[in-house]
Protein backbone atom coordinates (compact mmCIF):
# COMPACT_ATOMS: atom_id res chain seq x y z
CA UNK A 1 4.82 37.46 -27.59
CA UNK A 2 1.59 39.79 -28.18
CA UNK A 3 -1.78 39.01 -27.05
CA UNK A 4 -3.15 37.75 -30.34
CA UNK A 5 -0.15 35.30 -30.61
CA UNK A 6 -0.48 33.79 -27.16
CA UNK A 7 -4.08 33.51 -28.07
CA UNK A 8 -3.39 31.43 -30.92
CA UNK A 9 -1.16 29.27 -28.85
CA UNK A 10 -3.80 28.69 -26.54
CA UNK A 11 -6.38 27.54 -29.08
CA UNK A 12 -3.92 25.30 -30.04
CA UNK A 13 -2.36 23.50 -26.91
CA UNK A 14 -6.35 23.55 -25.85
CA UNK A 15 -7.50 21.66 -29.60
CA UNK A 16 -4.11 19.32 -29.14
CA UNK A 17 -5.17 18.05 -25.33
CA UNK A 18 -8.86 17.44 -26.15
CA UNK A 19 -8.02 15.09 -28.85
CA UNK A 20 -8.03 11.20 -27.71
CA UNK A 21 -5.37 8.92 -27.91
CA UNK A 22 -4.89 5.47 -26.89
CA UNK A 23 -3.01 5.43 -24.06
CA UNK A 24 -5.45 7.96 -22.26
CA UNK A 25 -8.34 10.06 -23.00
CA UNK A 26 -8.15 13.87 -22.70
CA UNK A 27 -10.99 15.73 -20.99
CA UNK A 28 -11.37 19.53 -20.73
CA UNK A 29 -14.10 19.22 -18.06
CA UNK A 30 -14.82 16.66 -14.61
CA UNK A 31 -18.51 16.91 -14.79
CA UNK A 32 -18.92 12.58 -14.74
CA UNK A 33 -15.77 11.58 -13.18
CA UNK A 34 -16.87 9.83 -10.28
CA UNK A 35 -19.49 8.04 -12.46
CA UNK A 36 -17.66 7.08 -16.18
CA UNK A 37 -14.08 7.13 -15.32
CA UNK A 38 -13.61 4.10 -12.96
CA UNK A 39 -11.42 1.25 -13.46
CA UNK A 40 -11.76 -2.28 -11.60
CA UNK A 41 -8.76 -3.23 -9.73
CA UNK A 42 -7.93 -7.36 -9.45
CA UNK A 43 -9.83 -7.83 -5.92
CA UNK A 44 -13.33 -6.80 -8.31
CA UNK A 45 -14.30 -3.35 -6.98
CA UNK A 46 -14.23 -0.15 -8.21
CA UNK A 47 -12.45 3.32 -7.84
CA UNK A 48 -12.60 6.60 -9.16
CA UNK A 49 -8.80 6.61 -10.42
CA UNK A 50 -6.24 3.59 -10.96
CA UNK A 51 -5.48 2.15 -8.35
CA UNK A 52 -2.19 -0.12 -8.51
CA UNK A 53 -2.73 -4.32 -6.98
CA UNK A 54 -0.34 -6.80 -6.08
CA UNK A 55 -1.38 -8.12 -9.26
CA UNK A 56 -1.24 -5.80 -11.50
CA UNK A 57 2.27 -4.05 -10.12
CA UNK A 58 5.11 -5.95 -12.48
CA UNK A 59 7.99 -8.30 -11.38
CA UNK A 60 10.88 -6.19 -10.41
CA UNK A 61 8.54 -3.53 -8.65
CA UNK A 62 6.98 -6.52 -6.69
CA UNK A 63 10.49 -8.04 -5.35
CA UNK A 64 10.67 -4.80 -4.16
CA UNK A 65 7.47 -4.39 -2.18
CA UNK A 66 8.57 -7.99 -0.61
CA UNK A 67 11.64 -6.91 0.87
CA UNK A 68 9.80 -3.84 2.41
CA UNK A 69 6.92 -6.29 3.89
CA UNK A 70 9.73 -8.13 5.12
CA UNK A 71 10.97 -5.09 7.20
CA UNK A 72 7.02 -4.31 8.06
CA UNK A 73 6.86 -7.87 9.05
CA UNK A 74 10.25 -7.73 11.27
CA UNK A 75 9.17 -4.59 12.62
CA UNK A 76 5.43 -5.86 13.69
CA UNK A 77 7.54 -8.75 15.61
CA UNK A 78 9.87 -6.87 16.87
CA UNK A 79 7.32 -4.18 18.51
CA UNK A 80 4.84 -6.57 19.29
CA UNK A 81 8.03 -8.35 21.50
CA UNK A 82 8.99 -4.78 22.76
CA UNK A 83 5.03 -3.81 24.40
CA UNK A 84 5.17 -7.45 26.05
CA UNK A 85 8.26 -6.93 27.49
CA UNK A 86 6.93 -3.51 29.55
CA UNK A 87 3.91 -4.75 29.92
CA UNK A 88 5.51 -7.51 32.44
CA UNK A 89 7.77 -5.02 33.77
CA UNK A 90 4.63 -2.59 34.82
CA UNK A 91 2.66 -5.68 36.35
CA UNK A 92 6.12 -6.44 37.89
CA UNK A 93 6.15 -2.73 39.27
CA UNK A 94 2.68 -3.08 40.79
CA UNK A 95 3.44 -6.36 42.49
CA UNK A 96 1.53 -8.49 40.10
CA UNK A 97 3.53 -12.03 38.96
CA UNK A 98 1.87 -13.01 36.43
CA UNK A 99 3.39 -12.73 33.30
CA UNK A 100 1.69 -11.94 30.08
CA UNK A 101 2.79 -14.07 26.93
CA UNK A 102 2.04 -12.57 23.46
CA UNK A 103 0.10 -14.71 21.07
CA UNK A 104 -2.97 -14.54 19.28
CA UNK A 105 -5.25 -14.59 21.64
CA UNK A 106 -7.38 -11.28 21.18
CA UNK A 107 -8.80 -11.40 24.68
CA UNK A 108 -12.36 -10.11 25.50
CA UNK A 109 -14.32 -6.91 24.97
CA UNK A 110 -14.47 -4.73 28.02
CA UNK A 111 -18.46 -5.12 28.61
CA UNK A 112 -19.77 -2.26 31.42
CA UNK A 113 -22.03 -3.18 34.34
CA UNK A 114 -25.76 -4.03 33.51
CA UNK A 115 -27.53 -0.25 33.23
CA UNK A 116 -31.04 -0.61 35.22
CA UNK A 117 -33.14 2.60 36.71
CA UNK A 118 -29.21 4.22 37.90
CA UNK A 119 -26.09 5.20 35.82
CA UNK A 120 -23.29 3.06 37.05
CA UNK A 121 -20.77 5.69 35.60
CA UNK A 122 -22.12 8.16 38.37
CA UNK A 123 -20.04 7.53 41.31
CA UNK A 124 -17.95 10.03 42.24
CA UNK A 125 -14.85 10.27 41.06
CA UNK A 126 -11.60 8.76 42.72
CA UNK A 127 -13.60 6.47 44.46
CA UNK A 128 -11.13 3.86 45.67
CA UNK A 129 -11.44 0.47 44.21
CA UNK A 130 -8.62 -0.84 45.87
CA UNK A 131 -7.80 -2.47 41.86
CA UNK A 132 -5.50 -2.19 39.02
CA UNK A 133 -6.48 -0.52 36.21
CA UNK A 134 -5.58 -2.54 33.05
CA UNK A 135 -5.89 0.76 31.12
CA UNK A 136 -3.16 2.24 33.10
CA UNK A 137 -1.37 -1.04 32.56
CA UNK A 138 -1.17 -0.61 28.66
CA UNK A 139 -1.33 2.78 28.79
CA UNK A 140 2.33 2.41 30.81
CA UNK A 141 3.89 -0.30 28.90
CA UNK A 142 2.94 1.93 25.45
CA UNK A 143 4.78 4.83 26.50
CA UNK A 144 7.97 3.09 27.60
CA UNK A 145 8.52 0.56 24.65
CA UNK A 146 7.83 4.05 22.84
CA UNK A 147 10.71 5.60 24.04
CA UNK A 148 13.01 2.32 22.85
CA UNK A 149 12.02 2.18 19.56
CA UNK A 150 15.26 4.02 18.64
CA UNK A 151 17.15 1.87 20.62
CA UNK A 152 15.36 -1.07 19.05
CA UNK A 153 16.09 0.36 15.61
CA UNK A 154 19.50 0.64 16.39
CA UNK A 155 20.16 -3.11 18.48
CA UNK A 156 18.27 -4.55 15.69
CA UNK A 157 19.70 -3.30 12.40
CA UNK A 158 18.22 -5.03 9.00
CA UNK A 159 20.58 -6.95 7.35
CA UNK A 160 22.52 -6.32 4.51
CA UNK A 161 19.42 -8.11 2.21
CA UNK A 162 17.83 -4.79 2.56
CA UNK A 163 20.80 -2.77 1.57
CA UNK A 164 19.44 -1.50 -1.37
CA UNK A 165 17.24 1.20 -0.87
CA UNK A 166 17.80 1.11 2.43
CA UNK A 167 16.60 4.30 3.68
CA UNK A 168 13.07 3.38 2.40
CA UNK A 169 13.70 0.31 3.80
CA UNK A 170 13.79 1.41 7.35
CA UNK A 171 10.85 3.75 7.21
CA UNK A 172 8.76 1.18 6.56
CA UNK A 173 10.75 -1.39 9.20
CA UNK A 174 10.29 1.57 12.27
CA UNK A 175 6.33 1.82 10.83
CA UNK A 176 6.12 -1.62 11.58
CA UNK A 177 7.53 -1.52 15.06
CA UNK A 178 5.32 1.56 16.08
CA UNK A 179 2.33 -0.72 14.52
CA UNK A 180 3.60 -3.65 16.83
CA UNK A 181 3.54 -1.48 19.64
CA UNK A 182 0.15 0.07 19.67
CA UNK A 183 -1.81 -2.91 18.35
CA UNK A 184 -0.29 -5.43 20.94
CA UNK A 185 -1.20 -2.75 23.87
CA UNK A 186 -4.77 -3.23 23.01
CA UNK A 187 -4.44 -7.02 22.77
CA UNK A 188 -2.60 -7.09 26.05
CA UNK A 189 -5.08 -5.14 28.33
CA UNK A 190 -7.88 -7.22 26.65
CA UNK A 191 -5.96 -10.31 28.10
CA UNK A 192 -4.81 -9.41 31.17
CA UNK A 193 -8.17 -8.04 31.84
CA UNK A 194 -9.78 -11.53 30.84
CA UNK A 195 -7.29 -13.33 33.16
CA UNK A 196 -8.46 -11.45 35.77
CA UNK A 197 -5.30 -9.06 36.61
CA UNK A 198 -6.71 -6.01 36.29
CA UNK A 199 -10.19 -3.94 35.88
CA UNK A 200 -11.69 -6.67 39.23
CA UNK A 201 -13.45 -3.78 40.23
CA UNK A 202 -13.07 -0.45 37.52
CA UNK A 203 -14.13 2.88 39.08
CA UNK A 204 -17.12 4.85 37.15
CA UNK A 205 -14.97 7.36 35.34
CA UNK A 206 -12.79 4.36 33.60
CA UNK A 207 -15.98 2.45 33.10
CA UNK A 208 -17.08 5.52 31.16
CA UNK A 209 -14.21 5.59 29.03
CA UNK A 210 -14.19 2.35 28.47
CA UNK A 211 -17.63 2.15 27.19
CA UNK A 212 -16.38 4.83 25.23
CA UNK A 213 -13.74 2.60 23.65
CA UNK A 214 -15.69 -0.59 22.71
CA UNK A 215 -18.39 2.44 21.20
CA UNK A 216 -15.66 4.21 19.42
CA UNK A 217 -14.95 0.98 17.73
CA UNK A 218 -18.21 0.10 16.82
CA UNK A 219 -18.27 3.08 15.11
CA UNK A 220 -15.64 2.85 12.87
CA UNK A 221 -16.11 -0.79 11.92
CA UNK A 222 -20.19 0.69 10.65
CA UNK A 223 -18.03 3.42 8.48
CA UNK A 224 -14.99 1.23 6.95
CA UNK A 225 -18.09 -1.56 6.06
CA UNK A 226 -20.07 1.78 4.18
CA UNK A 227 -17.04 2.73 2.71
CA UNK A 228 -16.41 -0.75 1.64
CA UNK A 229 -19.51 -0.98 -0.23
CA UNK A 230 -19.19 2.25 -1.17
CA UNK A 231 -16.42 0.94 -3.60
CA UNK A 232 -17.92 -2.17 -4.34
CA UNK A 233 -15.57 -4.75 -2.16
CA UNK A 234 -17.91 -7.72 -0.77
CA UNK A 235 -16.16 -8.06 2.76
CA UNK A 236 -18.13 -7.54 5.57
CA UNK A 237 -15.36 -6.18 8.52
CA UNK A 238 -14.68 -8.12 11.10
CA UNK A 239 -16.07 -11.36 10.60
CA UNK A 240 -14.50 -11.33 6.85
CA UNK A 241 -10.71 -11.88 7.12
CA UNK A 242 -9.82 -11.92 3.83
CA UNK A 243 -6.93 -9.55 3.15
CA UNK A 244 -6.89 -6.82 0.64
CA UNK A 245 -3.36 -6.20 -1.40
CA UNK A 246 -4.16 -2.85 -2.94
CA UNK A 247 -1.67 0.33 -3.01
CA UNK A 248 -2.89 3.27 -1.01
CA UNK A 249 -6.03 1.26 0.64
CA UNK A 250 -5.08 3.77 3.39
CA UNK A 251 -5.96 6.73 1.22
CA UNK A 252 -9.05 5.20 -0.36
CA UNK A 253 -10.29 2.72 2.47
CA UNK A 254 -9.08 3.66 5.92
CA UNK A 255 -8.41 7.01 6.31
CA UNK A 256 -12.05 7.69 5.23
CA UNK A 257 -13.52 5.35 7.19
CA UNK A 258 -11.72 7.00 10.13
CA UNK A 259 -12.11 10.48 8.86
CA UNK A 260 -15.81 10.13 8.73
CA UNK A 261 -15.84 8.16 12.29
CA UNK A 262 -14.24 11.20 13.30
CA UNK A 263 -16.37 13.35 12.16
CA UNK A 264 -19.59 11.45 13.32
CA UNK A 265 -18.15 11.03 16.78
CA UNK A 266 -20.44 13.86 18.65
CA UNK A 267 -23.86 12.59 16.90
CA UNK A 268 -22.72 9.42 18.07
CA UNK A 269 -21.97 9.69 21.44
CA UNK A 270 -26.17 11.54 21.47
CA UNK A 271 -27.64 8.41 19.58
CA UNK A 272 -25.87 6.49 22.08
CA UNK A 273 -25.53 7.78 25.23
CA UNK A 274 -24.25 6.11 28.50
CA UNK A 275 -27.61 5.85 30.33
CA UNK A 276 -30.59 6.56 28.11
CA UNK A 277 -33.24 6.19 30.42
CA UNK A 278 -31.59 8.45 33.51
CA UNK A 279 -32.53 11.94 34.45
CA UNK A 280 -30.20 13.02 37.24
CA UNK A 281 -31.93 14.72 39.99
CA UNK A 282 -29.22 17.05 41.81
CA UNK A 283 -26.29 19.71 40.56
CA UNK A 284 -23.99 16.58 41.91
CA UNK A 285 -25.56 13.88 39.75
CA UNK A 286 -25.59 16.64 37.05
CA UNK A 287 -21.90 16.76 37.38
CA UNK A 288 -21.36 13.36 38.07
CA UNK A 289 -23.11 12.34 34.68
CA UNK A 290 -21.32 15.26 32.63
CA UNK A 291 -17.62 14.45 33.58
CA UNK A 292 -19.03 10.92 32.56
CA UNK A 293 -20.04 12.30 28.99
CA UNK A 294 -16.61 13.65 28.65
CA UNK A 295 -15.22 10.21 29.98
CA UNK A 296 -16.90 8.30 27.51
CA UNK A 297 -16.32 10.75 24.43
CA UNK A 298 -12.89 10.58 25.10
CA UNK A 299 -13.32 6.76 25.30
CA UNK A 300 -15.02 7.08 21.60
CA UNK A 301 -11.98 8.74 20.02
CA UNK A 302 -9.54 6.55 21.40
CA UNK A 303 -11.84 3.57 19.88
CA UNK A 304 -11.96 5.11 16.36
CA UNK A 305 -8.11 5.03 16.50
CA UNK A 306 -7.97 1.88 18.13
CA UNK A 307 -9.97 0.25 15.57
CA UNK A 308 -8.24 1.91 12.44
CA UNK A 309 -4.75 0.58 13.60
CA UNK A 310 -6.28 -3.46 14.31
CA UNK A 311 -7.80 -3.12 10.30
CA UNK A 312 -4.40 -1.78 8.84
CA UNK A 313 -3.28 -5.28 10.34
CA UNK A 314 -6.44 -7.72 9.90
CA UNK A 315 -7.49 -7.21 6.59
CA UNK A 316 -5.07 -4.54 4.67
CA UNK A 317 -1.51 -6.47 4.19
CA UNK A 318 0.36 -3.60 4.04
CA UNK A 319 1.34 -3.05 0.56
CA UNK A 320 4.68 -0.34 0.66
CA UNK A 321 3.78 1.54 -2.58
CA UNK A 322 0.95 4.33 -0.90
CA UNK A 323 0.89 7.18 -3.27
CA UNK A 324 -0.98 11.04 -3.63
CA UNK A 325 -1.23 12.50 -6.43
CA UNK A 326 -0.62 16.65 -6.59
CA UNK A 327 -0.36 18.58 -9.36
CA UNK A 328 3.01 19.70 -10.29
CA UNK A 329 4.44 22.70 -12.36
CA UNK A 330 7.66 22.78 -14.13
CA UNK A 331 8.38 26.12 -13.16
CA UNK A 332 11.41 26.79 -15.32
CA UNK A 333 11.22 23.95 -18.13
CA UNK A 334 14.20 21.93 -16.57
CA UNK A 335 11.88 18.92 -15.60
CA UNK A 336 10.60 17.47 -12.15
CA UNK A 337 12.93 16.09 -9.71
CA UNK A 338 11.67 14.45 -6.61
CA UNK A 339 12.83 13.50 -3.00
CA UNK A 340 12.76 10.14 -2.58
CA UNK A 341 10.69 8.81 0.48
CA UNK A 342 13.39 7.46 2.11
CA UNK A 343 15.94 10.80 1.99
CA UNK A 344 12.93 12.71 2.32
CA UNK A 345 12.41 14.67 5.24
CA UNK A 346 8.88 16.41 4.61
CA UNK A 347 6.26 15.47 6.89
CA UNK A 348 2.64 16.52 5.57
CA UNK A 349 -1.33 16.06 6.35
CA UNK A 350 -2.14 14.09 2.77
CA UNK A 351 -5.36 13.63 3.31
CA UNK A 352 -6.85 16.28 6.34
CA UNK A 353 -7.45 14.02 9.04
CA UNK A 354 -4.53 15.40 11.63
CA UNK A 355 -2.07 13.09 11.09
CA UNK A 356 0.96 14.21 8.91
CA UNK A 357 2.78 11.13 6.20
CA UNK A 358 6.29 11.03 5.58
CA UNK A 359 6.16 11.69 1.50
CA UNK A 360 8.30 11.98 -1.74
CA UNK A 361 8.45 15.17 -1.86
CA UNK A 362 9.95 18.26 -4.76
CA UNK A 363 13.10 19.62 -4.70
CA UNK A 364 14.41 22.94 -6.30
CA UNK A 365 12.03 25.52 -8.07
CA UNK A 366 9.09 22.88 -9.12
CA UNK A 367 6.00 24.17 -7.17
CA UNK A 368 3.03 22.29 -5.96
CA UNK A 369 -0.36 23.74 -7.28
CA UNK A 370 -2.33 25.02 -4.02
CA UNK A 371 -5.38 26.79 -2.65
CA UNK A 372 -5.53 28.08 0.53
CA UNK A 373 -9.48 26.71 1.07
CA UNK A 374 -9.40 27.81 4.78
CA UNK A 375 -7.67 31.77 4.44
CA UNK A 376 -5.21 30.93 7.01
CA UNK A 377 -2.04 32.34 5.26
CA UNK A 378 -0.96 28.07 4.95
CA UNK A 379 -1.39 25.07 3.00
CA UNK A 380 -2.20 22.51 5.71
CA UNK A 381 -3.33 19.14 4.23
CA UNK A 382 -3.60 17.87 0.95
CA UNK A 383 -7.29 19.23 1.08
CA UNK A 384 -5.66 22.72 -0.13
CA UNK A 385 -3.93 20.50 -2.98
CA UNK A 386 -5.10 19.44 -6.24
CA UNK A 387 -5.60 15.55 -5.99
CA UNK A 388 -8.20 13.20 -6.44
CA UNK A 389 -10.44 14.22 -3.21
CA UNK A 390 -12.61 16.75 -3.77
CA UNK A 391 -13.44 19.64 -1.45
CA UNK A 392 -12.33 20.39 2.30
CA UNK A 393 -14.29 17.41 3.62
CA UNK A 394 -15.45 13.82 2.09
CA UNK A 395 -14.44 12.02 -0.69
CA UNK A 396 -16.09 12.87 -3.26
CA UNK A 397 -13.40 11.47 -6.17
CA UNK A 398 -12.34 12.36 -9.10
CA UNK A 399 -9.88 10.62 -11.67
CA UNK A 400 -7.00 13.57 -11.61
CA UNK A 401 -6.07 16.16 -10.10
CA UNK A 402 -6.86 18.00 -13.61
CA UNK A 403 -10.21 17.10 -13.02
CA UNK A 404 -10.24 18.34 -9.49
CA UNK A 405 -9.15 21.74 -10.86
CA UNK A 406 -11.52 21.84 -14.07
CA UNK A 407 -14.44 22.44 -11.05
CA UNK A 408 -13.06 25.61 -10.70
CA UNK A 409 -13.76 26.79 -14.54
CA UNK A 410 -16.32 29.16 -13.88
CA UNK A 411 -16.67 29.93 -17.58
CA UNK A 412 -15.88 26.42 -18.68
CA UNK A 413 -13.91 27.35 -22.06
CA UNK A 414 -11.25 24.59 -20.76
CA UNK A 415 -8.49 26.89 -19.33
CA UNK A 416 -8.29 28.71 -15.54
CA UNK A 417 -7.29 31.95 -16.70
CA UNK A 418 -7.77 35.81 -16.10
CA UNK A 419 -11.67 35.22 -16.72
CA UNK A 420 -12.11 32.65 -13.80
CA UNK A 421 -12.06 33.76 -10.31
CA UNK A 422 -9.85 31.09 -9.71
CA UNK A 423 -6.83 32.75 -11.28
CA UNK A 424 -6.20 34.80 -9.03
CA UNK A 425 -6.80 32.44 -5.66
CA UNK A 426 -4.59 29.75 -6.64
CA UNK A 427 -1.17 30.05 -5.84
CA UNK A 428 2.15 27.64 -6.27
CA UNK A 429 4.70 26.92 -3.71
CA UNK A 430 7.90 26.57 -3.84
CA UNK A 431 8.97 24.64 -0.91
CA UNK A 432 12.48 25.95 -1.40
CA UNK A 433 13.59 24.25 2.59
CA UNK A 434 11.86 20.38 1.66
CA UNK A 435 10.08 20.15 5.21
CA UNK A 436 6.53 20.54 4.00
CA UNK A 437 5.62 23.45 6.14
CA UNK A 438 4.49 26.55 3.92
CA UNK A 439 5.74 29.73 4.18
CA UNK A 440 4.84 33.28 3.13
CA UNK A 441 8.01 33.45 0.58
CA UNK A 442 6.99 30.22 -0.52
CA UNK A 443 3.73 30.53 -1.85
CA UNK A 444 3.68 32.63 -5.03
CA UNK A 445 0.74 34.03 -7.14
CA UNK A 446 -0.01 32.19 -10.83
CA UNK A 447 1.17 35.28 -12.57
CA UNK A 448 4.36 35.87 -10.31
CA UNK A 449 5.62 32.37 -11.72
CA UNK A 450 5.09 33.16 -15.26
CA UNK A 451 1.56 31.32 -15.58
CA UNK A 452 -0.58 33.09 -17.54
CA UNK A 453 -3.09 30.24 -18.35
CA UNK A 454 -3.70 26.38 -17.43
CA UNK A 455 -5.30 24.35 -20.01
CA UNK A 456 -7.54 21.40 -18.61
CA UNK A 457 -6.19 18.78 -20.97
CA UNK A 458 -4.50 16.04 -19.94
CA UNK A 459 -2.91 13.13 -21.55
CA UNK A 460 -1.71 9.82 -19.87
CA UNK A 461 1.93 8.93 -19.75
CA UNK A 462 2.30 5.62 -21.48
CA UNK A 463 5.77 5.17 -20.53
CA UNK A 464 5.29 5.27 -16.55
CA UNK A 465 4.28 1.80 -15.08
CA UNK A 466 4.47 0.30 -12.24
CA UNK A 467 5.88 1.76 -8.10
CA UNK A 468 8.04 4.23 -10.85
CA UNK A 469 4.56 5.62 -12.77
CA UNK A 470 5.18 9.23 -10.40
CA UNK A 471 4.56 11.25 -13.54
CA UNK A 472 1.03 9.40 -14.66
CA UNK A 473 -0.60 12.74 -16.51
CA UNK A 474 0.82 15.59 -18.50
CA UNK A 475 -0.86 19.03 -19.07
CA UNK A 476 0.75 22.25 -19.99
CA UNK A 477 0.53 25.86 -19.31
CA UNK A 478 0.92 29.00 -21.34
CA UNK A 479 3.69 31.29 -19.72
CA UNK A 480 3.06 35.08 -19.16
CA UNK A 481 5.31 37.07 -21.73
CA UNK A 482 8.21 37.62 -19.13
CA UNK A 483 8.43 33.79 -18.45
CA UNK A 484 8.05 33.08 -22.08
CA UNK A 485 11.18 35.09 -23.00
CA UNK A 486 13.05 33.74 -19.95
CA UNK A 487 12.71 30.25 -20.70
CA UNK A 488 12.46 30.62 -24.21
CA UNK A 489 9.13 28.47 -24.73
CA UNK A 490 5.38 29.96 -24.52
CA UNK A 491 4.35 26.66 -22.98
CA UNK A 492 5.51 24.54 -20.10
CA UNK A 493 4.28 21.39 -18.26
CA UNK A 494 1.88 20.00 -15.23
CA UNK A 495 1.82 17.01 -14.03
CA UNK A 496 -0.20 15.06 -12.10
CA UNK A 497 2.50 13.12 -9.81
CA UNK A 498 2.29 9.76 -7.09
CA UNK A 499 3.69 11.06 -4.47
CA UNK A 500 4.60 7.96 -2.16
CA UNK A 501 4.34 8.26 1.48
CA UNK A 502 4.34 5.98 5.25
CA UNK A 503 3.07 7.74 8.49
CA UNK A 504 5.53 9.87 9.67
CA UNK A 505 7.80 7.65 12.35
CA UNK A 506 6.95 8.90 15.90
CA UNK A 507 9.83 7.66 16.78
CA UNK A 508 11.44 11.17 14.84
């Protein structure tokens, strides 16, 4: 194919995708995403993309997503069971016989000693209080009914009502139990504590981090509230109950709110310090108060995490149908094929906040559209792929991931091509092994995998719906020469692809 020839295919595929049709409108820019493009889901609020319900997802997909809040639902009971059980074995150990009986009683906020002219975190440390330490306590009972979940998994088997897709099944059954787990630790030290078995008398440096904790939570209950409103849903967190059933609320509620907790945490912690109003007056009490700083920042970050796992259960019913959404290239014109979630085995950071999801994943030579935003030689989080946040930190939205990679048309004729600087900075990878780590003979240059050009048009898939819409936007690309005679077709296909995902079990 000569160069005038591919340039009249290119005019063409270009002039095909910008024209409208019903089922979805093409765009070869994202200059008003954020702003025109939103859709209102059935709880009334608004999003930058489509964003699947409860009601909106159709019969047979919903008996699904039952069955799997069953297993969420036997998993939350049967991990919530598990951290009561070791937390009455620890008090056992420590010569306490009182037994603590889970319910829902929340128990009280851990409120730190009345701060006059001194700074009651000062003492030095290891002072002996001659008490128990409730954080110890829950801190204990965590790590063993951690180190049963297997066992639990294993003792407790689902039935054969969740045979069929029973691999997904149990991802989302083990999520649960982990969820159990760390959410019925907090509740537990918060009663014991009340009841007066622990924390009589808390040294300083706990104190600290304690402060830290109830802070830490404050903080990320003012950032899930802004992010609320930020999408337009009327619920004011934690007073409002009400539960939300929307897919991927995680990706477009939670994991921003604790992102930007995160990321707030240092400012924080100096708007808000221990003791305002004391100026220590010797190198001890300067020492004293800085390994209480670190006490209490630590304290903040356990909060923020604390917090974020208590919402997942209070207000977002976990709704098994999460999805990203990558761009995808057919490399050689034989279609996309997918891992499933539950025989997948790649573990990834969707969304840049630390934490990698188990995810449907690709399988033989389809490649994943990437940019290595940081220059360290790997693709790291979904930050370096082309979804629907934009940049390395925020979420700034757009509706595709077409969209998302339209910003980077310097000379905005519609295509990322020789003439962008783009071209030659984006790269595709081929995650020939499936365990969503990059390597250096994965990640191949545009040109190297026969793409010459990528137009910016999209158009919407009519015939996707529903938890099986993973394919929900088509573009193509024109193939170098090589590729072209190779495959025997000047174009192929992108696609903008739900990739559904849990948190990766620790339990693996």
């Amino acid at each position: 194919m000569d160069a005038h020839r591919l340039c009249i295919a290119l005019t063409l595929i270009t002039a095909s995708l910008a024209w409208g049709c019903n089922e979805g409108q093409a765009t070869l820019g994202a200059t008003d995403a954020v702003e025109d493009g939103t859709t209102t889901g059935g709880d009334g609020f608004n999003l930058g993309q489509e964003w699947l319900t409860i009601n909106t997802i159709d019969p047979a997909d919903l008996a699904v997503v039952q069955v799997q809040r069953e297993a969420i639902s036997l998993g939350l009971y049967l991990g919530k069971g598990a951290l009561t059980d070791e937390v009455n074995l620890v008090l056992e150990d420590i010569g306490i016989p009182s037994r603590y009986t889970a319910s829902t009683q929340s128990g009280t906020d851990y409120v730190p000693v009345a701060i006059g002219g001194s700074c009651p975190f000062l003492e030095p440390v290891g002072t002996p209080s001659g008490s128990v330490d409730c954080r110890t306590v829950s801190d204990r009972a965590t790590v063993a009914a951690y180190a049963r979940i297997t066992s639990l998994k294993d003792n407790n088997p689902l039935d054969s009502g969740f045979d069929n897709n029973r691999s997904e099944n149990e991802l989302w059954y083990g999520n649960g139990i982990e969820t159990g787990v760390n959410n019925e630790a907090l509740v537990a030290m918060r009663v014991i504590r009340q009841n007066g078995l622990c924390d009589q008398d808390i040294e300083p440096r706990e104190s600290a981090f304690e402060a830290g904790v109830e802070a830490g939570r404050d903080l990320y209950i003012e950032k899930l509230n802004d992010r609320l409103a930020e999408v337009g849903i009327d619920i004011n967190y934690p007073d409002d109950n009400r539960q939300i059933d929307v897919c991927a609320a995680d990706q477009a509620l939670l994991i921003p709110a604790k992102s930007n907790a995160q990321a707030a945490t240092d400012l924080y912690a100096a708007d808000n310090p221990l003791c305002a109003n004391y100026t220590p007056q010797t190198i001890d009490e300067i020492a004293a108060r800085d390994d209480a700083d670190v006490q209490y920042l630590e304290g903040l970050r356990r909060g923020i995490d604390t917090e974020h796992s208590l919402a997942e259960e209070k207000i977002f019913r976990v709704v098994p149908c999460n999805v990203s959404d990558p761009l995808v290239f057919d490399v050689e014109g034989d279609g996309i094929r997918l891992v499933s979630l539950g025989e997948s085995r790649a573990d990834f950071d969707l969304f840049g906040v630390g934490e990698t999801q188990r995810t449907t994943w690709l399988q033989g030579d389809d490649a994943l559209l990437v940019l290595d935003r940081d220059g360290n030689g790997q693709i790291d989080s979904g930050r370096e792929l082309f979804g629907n946040f934009v940049g390395a930190v925020g979420y700034h939205e757009v509706k595709t991931g077409f969209e998302h990679l339209a910003l980077l048309d310097a000379d905005q004729n519609g295509l990322i091509d020789q003439n962008d600087a783009a071209y030659t900075q984006l790269q595709l990878w081929q995650d020939v092994d499936g365990d969503g780590q990059s390597q250096d003979s994965e990640l191949h240059s545009l040109r190297t995998l026969g793409v010459a050009s990528i137009a910016l048009g999209y158009r919407a898939i009519p015939e996707s719906a529903g938890l099986d819409r993973q394919l929900t936007q088509r573009g193509l690309f024109v193939r170098t020469a090589e590729s072209a005679l190779k495959t025997g077709t000047a174009v192929g296909s992108v696609y903008d692809v739900w990739f559904r995902y849990v948190q990766t079990p620790i339990a693996d």
